[in-house]
Protein backbone atom coordinates (compact mmCIF):
# COMPACT_ATOMS: atom_id res chain seq x y z
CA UNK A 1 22.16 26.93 -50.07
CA UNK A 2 20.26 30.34 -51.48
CA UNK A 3 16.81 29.46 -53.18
CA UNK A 4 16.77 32.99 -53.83
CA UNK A 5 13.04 32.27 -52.83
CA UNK A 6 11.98 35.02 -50.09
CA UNK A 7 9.03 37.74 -50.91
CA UNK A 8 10.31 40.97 -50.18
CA UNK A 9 8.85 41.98 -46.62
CA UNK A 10 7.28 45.19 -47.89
CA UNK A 11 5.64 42.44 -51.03
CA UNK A 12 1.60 42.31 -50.51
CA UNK A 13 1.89 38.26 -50.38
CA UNK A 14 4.06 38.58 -47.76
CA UNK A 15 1.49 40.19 -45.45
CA UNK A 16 -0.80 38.39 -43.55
CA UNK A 17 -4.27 38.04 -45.27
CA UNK A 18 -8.27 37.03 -44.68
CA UNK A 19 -9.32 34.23 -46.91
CA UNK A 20 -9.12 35.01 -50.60
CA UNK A 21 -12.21 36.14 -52.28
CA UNK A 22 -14.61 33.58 -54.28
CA UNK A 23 -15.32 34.05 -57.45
CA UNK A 24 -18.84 32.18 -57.04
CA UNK A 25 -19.74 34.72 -54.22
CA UNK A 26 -19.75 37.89 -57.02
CA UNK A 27 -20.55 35.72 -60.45
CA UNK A 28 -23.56 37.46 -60.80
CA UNK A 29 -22.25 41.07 -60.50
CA UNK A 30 -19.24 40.38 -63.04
CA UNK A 31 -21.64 38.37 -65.15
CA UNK A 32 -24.00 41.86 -65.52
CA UNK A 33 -20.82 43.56 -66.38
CA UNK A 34 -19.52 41.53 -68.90
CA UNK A 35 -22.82 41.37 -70.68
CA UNK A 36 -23.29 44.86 -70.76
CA UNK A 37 -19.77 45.01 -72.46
CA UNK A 38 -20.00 42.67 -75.28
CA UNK A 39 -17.36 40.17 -73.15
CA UNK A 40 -20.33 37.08 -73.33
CA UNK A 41 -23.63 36.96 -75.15
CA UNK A 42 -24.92 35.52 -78.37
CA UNK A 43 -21.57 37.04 -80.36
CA UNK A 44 -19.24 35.92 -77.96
CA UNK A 45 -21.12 32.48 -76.36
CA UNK A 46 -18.69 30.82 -73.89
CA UNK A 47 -15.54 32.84 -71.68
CA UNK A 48 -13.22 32.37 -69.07
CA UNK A 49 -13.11 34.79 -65.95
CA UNK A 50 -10.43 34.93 -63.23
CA UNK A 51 -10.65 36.71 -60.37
CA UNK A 52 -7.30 38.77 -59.94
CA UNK A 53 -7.80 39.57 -56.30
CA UNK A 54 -9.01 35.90 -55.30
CA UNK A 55 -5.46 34.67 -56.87
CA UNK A 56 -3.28 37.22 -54.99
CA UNK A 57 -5.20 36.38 -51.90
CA UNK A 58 -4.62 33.01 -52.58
CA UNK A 59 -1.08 33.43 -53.12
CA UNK A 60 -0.82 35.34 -50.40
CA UNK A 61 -2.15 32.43 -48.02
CA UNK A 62 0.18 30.12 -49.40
CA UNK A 63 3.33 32.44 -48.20
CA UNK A 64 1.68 32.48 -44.97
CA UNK A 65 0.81 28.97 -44.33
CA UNK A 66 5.11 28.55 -44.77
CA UNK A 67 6.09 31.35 -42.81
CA UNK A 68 7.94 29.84 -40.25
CA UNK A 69 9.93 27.99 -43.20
CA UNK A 70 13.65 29.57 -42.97
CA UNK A 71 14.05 28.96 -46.93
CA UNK A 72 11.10 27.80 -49.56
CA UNK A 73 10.26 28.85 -52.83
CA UNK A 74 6.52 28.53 -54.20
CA UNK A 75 6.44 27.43 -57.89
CA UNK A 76 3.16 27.76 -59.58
CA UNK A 77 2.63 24.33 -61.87
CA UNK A 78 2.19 26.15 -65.10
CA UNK A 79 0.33 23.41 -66.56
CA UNK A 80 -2.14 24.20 -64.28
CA UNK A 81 -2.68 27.74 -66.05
CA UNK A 82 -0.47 28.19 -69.18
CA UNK A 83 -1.70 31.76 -70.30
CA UNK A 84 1.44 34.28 -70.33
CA UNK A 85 -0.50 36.99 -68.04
CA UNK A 86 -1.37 34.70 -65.18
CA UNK A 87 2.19 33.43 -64.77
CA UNK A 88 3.42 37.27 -64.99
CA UNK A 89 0.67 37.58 -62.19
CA UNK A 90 1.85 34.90 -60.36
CA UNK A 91 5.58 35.88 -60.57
CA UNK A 92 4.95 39.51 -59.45
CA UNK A 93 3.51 37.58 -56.10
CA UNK A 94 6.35 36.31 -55.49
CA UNK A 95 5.98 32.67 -56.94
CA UNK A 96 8.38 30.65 -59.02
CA UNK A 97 7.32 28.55 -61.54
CA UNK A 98 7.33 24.70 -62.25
CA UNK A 99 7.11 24.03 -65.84
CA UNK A 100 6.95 20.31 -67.57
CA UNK A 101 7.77 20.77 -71.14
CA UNK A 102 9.84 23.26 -73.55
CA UNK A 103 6.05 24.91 -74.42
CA UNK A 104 5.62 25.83 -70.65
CA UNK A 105 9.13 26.52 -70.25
CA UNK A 106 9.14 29.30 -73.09
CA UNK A 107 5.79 30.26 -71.26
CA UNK A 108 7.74 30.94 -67.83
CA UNK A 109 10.23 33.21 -69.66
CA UNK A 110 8.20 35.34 -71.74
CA UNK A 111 5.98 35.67 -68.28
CA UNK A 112 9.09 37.33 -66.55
CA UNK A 113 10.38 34.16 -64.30
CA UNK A 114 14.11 34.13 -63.65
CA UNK A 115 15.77 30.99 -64.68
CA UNK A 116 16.66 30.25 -61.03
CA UNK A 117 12.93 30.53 -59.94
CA UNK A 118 12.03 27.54 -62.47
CA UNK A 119 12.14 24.17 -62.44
CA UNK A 120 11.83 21.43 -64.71
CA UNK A 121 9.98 18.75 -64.11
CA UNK A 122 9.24 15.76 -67.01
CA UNK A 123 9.50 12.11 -67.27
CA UNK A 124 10.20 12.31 -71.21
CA UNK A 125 13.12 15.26 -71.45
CA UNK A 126 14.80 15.10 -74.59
CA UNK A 127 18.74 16.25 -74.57
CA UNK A 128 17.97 19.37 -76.09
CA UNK A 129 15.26 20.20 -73.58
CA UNK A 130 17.94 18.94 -70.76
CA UNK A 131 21.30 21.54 -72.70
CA UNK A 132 18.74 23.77 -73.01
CA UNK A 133 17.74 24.03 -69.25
CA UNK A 134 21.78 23.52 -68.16
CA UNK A 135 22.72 26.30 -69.85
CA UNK A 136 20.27 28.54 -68.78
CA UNK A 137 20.21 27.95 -65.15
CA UNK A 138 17.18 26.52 -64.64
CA UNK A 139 16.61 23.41 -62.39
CA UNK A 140 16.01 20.39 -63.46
CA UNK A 141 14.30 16.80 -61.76
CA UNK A 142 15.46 14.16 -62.98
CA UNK A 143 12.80 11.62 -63.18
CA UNK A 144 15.25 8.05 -63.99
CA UNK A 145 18.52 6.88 -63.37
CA UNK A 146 19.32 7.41 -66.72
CA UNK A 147 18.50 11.07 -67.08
CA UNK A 148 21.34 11.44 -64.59
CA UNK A 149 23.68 10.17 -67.33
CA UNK A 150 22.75 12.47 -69.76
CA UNK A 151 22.47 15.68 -67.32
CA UNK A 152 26.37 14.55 -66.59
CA UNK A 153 27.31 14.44 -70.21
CA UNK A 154 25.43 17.78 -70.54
CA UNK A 155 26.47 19.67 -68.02
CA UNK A 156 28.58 22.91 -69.07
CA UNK A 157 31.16 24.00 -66.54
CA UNK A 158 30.18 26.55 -63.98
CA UNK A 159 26.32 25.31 -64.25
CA UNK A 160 24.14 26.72 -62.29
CA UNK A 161 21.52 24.59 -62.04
CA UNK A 162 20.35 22.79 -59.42
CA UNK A 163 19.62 18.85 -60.00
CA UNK A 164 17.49 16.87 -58.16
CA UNK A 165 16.16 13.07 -58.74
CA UNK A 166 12.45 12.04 -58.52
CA UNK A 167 11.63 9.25 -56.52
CA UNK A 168 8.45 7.65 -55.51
CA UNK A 169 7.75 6.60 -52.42
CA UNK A 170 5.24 3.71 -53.78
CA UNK A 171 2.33 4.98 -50.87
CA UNK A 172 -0.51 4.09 -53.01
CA UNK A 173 -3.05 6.30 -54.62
CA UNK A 174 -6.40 8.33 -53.72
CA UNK A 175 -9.86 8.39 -55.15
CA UNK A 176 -8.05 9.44 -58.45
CA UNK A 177 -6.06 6.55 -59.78
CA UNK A 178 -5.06 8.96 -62.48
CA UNK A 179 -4.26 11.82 -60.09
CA UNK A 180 -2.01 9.57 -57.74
CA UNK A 181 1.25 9.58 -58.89
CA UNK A 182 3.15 7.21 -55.87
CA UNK A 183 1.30 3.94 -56.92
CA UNK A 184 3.37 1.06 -56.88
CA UNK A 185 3.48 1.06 -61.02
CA UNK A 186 3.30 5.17 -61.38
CA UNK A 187 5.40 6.16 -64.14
CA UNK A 188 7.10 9.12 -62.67
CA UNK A 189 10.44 8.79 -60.42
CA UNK A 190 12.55 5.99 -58.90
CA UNK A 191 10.47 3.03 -57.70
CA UNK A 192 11.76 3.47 -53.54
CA UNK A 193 10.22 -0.09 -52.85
CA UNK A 194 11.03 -1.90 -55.81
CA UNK A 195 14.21 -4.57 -55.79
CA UNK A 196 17.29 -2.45 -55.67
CA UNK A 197 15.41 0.94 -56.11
CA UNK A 198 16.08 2.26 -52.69
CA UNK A 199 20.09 1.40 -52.97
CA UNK A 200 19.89 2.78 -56.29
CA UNK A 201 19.27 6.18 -55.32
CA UNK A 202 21.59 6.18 -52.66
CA UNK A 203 24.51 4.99 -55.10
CA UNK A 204 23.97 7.94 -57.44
CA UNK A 205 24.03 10.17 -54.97
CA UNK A 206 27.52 9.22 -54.00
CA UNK A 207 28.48 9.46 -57.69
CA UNK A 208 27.02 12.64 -58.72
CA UNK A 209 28.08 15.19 -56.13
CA UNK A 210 26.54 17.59 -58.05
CA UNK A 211 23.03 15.98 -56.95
CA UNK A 212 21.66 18.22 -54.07
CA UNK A 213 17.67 17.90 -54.51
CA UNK A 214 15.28 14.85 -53.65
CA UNK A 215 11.72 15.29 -55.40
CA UNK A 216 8.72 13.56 -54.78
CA UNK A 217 5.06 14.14 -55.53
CA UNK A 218 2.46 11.89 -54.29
CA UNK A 219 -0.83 13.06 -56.62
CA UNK A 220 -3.47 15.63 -56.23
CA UNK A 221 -7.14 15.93 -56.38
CA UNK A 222 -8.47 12.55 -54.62
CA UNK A 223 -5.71 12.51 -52.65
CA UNK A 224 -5.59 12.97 -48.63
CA UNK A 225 -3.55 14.99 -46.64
CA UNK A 226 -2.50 12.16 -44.81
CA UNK A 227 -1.52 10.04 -47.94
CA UNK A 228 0.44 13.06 -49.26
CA UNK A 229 2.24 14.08 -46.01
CA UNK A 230 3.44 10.73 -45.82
CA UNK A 231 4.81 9.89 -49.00
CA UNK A 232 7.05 13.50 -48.09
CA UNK A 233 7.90 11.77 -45.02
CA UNK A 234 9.29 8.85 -46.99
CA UNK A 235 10.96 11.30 -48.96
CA UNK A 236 12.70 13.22 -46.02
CA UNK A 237 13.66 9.98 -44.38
CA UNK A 238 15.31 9.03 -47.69
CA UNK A 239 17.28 12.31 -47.51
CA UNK A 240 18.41 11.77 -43.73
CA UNK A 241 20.25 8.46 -45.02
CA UNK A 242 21.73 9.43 -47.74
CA UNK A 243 23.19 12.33 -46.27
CA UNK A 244 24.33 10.23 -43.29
CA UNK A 245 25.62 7.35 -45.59
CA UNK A 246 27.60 9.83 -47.68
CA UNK A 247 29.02 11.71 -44.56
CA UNK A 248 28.18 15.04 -45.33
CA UNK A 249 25.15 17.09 -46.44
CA UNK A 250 25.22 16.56 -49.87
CA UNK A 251 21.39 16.89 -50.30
CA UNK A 252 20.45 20.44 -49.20
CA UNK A 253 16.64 20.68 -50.64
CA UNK A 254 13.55 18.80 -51.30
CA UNK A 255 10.79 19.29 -53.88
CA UNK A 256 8.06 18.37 -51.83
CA UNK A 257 5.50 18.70 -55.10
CA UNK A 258 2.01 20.43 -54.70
CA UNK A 259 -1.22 18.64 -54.90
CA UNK A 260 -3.46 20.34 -52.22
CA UNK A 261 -7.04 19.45 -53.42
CA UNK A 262 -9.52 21.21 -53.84
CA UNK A 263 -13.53 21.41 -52.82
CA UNK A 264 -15.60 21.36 -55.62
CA UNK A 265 -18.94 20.95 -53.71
CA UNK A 266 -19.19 24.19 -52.10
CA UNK A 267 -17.49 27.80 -51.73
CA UNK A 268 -15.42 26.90 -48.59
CA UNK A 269 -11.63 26.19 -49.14
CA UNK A 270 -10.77 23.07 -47.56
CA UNK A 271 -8.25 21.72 -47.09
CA UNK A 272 -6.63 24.82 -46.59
CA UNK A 273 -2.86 26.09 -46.90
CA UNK A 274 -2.75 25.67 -42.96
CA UNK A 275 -4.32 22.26 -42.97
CA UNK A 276 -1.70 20.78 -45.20
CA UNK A 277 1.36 22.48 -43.06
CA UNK A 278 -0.01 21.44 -40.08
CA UNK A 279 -0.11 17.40 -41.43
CA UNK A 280 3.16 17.59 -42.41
CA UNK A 281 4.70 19.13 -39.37
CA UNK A 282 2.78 16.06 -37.45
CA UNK A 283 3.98 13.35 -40.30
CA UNK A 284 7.67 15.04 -40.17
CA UNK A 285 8.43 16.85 -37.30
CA UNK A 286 12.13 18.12 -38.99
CA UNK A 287 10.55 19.22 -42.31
CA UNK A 288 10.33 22.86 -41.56
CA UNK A 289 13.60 22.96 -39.48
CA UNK A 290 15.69 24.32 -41.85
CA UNK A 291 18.08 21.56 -42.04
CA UNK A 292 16.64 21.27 -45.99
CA UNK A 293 15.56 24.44 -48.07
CA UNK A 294 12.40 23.46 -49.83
CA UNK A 295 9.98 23.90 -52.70
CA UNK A 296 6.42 23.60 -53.21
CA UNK A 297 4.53 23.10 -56.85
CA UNK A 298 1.11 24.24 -56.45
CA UNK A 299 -1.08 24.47 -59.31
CA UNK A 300 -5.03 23.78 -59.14
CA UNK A 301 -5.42 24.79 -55.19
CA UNK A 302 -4.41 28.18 -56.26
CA UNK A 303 -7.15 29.02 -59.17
CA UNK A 304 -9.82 26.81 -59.02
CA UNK A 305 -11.98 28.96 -56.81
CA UNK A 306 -10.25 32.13 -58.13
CA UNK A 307 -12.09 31.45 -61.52
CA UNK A 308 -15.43 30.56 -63.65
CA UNK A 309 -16.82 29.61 -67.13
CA UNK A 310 -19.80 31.84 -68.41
CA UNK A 311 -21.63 30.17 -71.19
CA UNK A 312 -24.82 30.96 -73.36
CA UNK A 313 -27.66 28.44 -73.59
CA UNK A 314 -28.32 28.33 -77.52
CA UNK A 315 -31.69 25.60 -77.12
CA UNK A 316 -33.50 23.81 -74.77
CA UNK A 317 -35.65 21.33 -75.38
CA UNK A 318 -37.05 17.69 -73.60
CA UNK A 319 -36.12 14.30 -74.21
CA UNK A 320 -36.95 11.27 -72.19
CA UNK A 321 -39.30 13.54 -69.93
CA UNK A 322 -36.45 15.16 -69.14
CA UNK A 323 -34.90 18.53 -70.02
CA UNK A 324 -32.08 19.79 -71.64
CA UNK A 325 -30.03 22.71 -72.30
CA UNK A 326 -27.33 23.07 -74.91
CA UNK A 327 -24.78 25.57 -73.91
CA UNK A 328 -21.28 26.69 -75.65
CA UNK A 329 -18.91 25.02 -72.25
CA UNK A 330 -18.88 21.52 -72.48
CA UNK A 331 -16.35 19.40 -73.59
CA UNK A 332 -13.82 21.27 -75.40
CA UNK A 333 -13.50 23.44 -72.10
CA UNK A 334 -14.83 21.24 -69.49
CA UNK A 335 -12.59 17.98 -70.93
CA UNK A 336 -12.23 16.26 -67.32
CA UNK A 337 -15.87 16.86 -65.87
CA UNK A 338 -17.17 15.25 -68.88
CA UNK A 339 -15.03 12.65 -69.65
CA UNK A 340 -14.95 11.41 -65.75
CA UNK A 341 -18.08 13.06 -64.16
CA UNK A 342 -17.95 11.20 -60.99
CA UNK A 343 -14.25 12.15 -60.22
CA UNK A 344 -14.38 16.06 -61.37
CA UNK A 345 -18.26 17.31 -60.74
CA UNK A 346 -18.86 21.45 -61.09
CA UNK A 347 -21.54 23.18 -59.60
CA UNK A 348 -23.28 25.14 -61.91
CA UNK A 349 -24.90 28.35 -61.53
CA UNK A 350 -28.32 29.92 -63.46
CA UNK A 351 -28.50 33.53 -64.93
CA UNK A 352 -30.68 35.29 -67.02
CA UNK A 353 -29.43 36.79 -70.72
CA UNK A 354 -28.37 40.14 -68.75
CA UNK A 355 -26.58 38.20 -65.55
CA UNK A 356 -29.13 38.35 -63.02
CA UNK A 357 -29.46 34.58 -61.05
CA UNK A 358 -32.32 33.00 -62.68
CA UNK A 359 -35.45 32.28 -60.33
CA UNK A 360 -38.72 30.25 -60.26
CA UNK A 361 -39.05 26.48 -59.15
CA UNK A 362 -36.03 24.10 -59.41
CA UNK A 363 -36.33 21.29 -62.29
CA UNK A 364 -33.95 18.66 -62.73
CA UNK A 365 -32.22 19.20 -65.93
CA UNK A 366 -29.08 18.08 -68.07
CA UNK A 367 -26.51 20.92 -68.78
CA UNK A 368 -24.71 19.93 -72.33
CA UNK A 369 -22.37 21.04 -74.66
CA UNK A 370 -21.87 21.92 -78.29
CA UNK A 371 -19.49 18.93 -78.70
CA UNK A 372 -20.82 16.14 -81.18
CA UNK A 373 -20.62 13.10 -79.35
CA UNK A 374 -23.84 12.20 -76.59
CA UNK A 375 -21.59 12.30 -73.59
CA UNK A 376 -20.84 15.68 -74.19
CA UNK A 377 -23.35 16.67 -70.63
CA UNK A 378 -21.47 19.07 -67.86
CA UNK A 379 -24.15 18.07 -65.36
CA UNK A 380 -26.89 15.05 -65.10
CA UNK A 381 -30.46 15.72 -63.73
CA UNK A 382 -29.36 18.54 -61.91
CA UNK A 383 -31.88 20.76 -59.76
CA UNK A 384 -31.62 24.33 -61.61
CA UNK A 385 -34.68 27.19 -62.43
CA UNK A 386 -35.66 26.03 -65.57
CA UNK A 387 -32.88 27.88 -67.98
CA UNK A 388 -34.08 28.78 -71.81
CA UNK A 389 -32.47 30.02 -75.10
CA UNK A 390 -30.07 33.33 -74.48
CA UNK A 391 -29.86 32.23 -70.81
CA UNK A 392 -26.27 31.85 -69.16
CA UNK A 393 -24.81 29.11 -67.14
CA UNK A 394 -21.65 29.29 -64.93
CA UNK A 395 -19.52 26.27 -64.20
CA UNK A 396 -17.83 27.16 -60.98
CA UNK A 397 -13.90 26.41 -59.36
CA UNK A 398 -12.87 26.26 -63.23
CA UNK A 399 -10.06 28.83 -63.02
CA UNK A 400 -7.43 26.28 -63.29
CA UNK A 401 -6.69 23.58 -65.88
CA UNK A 402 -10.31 24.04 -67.51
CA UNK A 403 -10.75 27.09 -70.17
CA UNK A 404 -6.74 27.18 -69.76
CA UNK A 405 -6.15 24.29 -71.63
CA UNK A 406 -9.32 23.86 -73.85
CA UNK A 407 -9.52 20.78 -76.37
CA UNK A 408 -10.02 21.26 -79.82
CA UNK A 409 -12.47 18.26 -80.58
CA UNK A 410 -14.74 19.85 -83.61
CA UNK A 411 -12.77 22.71 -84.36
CA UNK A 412 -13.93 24.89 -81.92
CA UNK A 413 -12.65 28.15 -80.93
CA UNK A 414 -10.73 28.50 -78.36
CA UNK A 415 -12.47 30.58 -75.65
CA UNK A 416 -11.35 34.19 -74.70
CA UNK A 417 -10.54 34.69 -70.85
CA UNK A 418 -10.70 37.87 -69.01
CA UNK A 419 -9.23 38.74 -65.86
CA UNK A 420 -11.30 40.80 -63.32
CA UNK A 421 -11.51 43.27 -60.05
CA UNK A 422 -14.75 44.00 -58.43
CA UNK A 423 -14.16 47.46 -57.68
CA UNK A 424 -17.00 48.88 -55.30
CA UNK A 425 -20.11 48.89 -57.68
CA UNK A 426 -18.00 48.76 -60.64
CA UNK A 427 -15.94 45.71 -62.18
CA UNK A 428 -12.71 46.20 -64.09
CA UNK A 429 -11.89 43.72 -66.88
CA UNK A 430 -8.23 43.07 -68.60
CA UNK A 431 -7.73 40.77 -71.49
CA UNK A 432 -6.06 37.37 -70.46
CA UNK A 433 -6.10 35.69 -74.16
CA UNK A 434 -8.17 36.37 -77.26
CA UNK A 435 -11.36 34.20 -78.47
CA UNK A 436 -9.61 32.37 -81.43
CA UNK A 437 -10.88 33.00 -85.26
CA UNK A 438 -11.72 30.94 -87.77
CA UNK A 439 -8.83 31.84 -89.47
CA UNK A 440 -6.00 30.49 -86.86
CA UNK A 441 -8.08 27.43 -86.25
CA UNK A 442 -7.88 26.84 -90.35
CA UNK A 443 -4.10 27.78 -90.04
CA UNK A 444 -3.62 25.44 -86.83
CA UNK A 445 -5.28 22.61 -89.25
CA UNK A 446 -2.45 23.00 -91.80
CA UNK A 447 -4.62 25.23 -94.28
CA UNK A 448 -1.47 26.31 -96.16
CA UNK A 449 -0.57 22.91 -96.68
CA UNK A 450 -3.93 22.09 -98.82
CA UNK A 451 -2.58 21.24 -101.64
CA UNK A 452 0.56 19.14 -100.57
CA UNK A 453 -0.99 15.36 -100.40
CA UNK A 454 -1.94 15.55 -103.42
CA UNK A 455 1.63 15.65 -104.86
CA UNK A 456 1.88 11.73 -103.05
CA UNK A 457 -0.55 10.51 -105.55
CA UNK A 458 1.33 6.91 -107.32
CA UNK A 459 3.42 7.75 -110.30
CA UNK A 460 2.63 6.52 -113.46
CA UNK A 461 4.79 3.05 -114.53
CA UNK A 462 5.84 3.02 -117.81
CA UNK A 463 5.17 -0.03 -119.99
């Protein structure tokens, strides 16, 4: 089977690499650079910033952790990032690109991925999303028994697309239950241990023979490399009977899912690209023999360090004995650190109005946001040089999931994000998406509809 999946030798991510560049270790320097150009300060309060080179370098040490691998193709979870010019970024490294929905699918194409270099992964496909995929070429996952039915009734002749069925190995979660996706009750895939699940699988293999994939991901952040290396194990084993029960190779890939977590507490990477081969080549010896082409899903591990949030502090001020700055990042950019503090803490950096790291003693302070509800904080009692109004802040690791996918709790703007290169003494910035206006947030809020409820109003009854 042809994945169509190998960089080009002469490609820069297929050449050997030192570890990607940080984007904590040169905050400062873009931080002076973006304030002298207008990109964050008190008219523009709160920004994104990825760091172009960290990514490639990132991407780069992805290819080389698989080398050995005869055939794999890297998708990049889009979900993970959905902005158009990171996935072109990503696809001109040589990634594919896992998408989740018909939003991230139409994100994938317009980025430049070919329909062979995506696949669909969702426990909640509608038919349309399912034709729509067929027809195209792109390949799917089924997540149930059931969407095998309707991929069979959908099917067009000649398809292209490769199908594969979820199925989860039930190995139990990490620190994360809502990261750790083989539980016993997860709600993705086909339940391995349950009554009749295991048979189950093997039965539609034998009566789709159009079925060549087996997917399973065991969960992400929180979970270890051990946990995750053995629910692939579970999956490879699965594959091995199957194929052996059937008589012939009729399953000639595996999904094996991303999930590689990520250090939040410092600037190393760990676990590395490396690590994670190197536990699955001790959990499954026969992974990377070649008997199975494979693919990877990778999605926070690439961009967290590869990114930050800027964010102006607008007051300060002391309550309890203890003090507080309000910045522009909290919540509505920041949605998981908030909302679950102790599973998703973010170091946070000090700076002065023009970018310079603030100094002076440390004071424990809270970092909040502009959000309107009291648990909108980013960081509790945290040991910081005392920040004040026009000051900046800079939540760190945030280049994935966080000013990607902002909330829009009060009606606030969506940031702008800018890519960047730290070019000698200079630093180059391109536009990644726009800050959004008043205006599309009133049109996103169905402004031209104003007037419309009021035509519901009771008629009047005649007497």
């Amino acid at each position: 089977m042809t994945l169509n999946s190998d960089v080009r030798p002469d490609h820069p991510s297929a050449q050997p690499t030192a570890a990607a560049p940080r984007s904590a270790e040169h905050a400062g320097t873009v931080l002076r650079h973006a304030v002298e150009r207008g990109l964050i300060g008190a008219a523009r309060p709160v920004a994104g910033f990825l760091d172009t080179d960290g990514i490639r370098a990132s991407v780069a040490a992805l290819h080389s952790a698989f080398d050995t691998v005869p055939e794999v193709l890297h998708t990049f979870a889009a979900k993970a990032s959905s902005l158009v010019p990171v996935l072109r970024l990503l696809a001109d490294q040589g990634m594919g690109c896992e998408v989740a929905s018909p939003g991230e699918l139409r994100l994938a194409r317009d980025a430049g991925f070919a329909p062979d270099r995506i696949v669909l992964d969702s426990p909640a496909k509608t038919r349309e999303e399912i034709a729509e995929a067929l027809c195209l070429g792109v390949s799917l996952n089924a997540d149930n028994l059931d969407e095998l039915d309707r991929i069979e009734a959908l099917r067009p002749a000649g398809c292209a697309s490769v199908i594969g069925l979820r199925v989860n190995p039930q190995v139990g979660g990490g620190a994360i239950g809502a990261m750790s996706t083989a539980t016993a009750t997860s709600k993705f895939g086909v339940a391995l241990r349950d009554a009749g699940g295991r048979d189950g699988v093997v039965r539609a293999f034998a009566r789709h023979p159009w079925l060549t994939r087996l997917h399973a991901h065991v969960g992400s952040q929180g979970c270890p490399l051990e946990l995750i290396a053995e629910g692939i194990g579970e999956t490879y084993r699965l594959a091995e009977e199957i194929n052996a029960t059937l008589g012939r190779q009729q399953i000639t890939s595996l999904d094996i899912g991303g999930g590689l977590p990520v250090n939040f507490a410092d600037d190393e990477v760990r676990p590395t690209f490396d690590d994670y081969t190197r536990a699955l080549r001790s959990a499954v010896p026969g992974l990377f023999g070649g008997r199975y082409a494979l693919v990877t899903e990778f999605g926070r591990s690439l961009l967290a360090k590869n990114g930050f949030i800027a964010a102006r502090v607008e007051y300060t001020k002391q309550s309890g004995g203890r003090r507080i700055a309000v910045t522009h990042a909290g919540a509505q950019t920041a949605t998981r650190t908030v909302l679950m503090p102790g599973s998703w803490p973010l170091r946070v950096g000090a700076f002065d109005a023009q970018g310079r790291p603030k100094t002076g003693e440390s004071v424990a302070q809270d970092v909040a946001g502009p959000c309107c509800f009291a648990g909108d904080v980013v960081a509790e009692s945290r040991e910081l040089p005392a920040l004040d109004e026009d000051d900046l802040v800079v939540l760190y690791d945030t280049g994935a999931y966080y000013f990607s996918t902002p909330w829009a709790y009060n009606s606030l703007p969506r940031p702008a994000v800018h890519g960047y290169i730290v070019d000698g003494a200079d630093v180059r910035f391109a536009p990644v998406r726009d800050a959004q206006t008043l205006d599309e947030i009133a049109a996103e809020s169905g402004a031209r509809h104003a007037e419309r409820l009021l035509a519901l109003a009771p008629r009047a009854t005649s007497r």
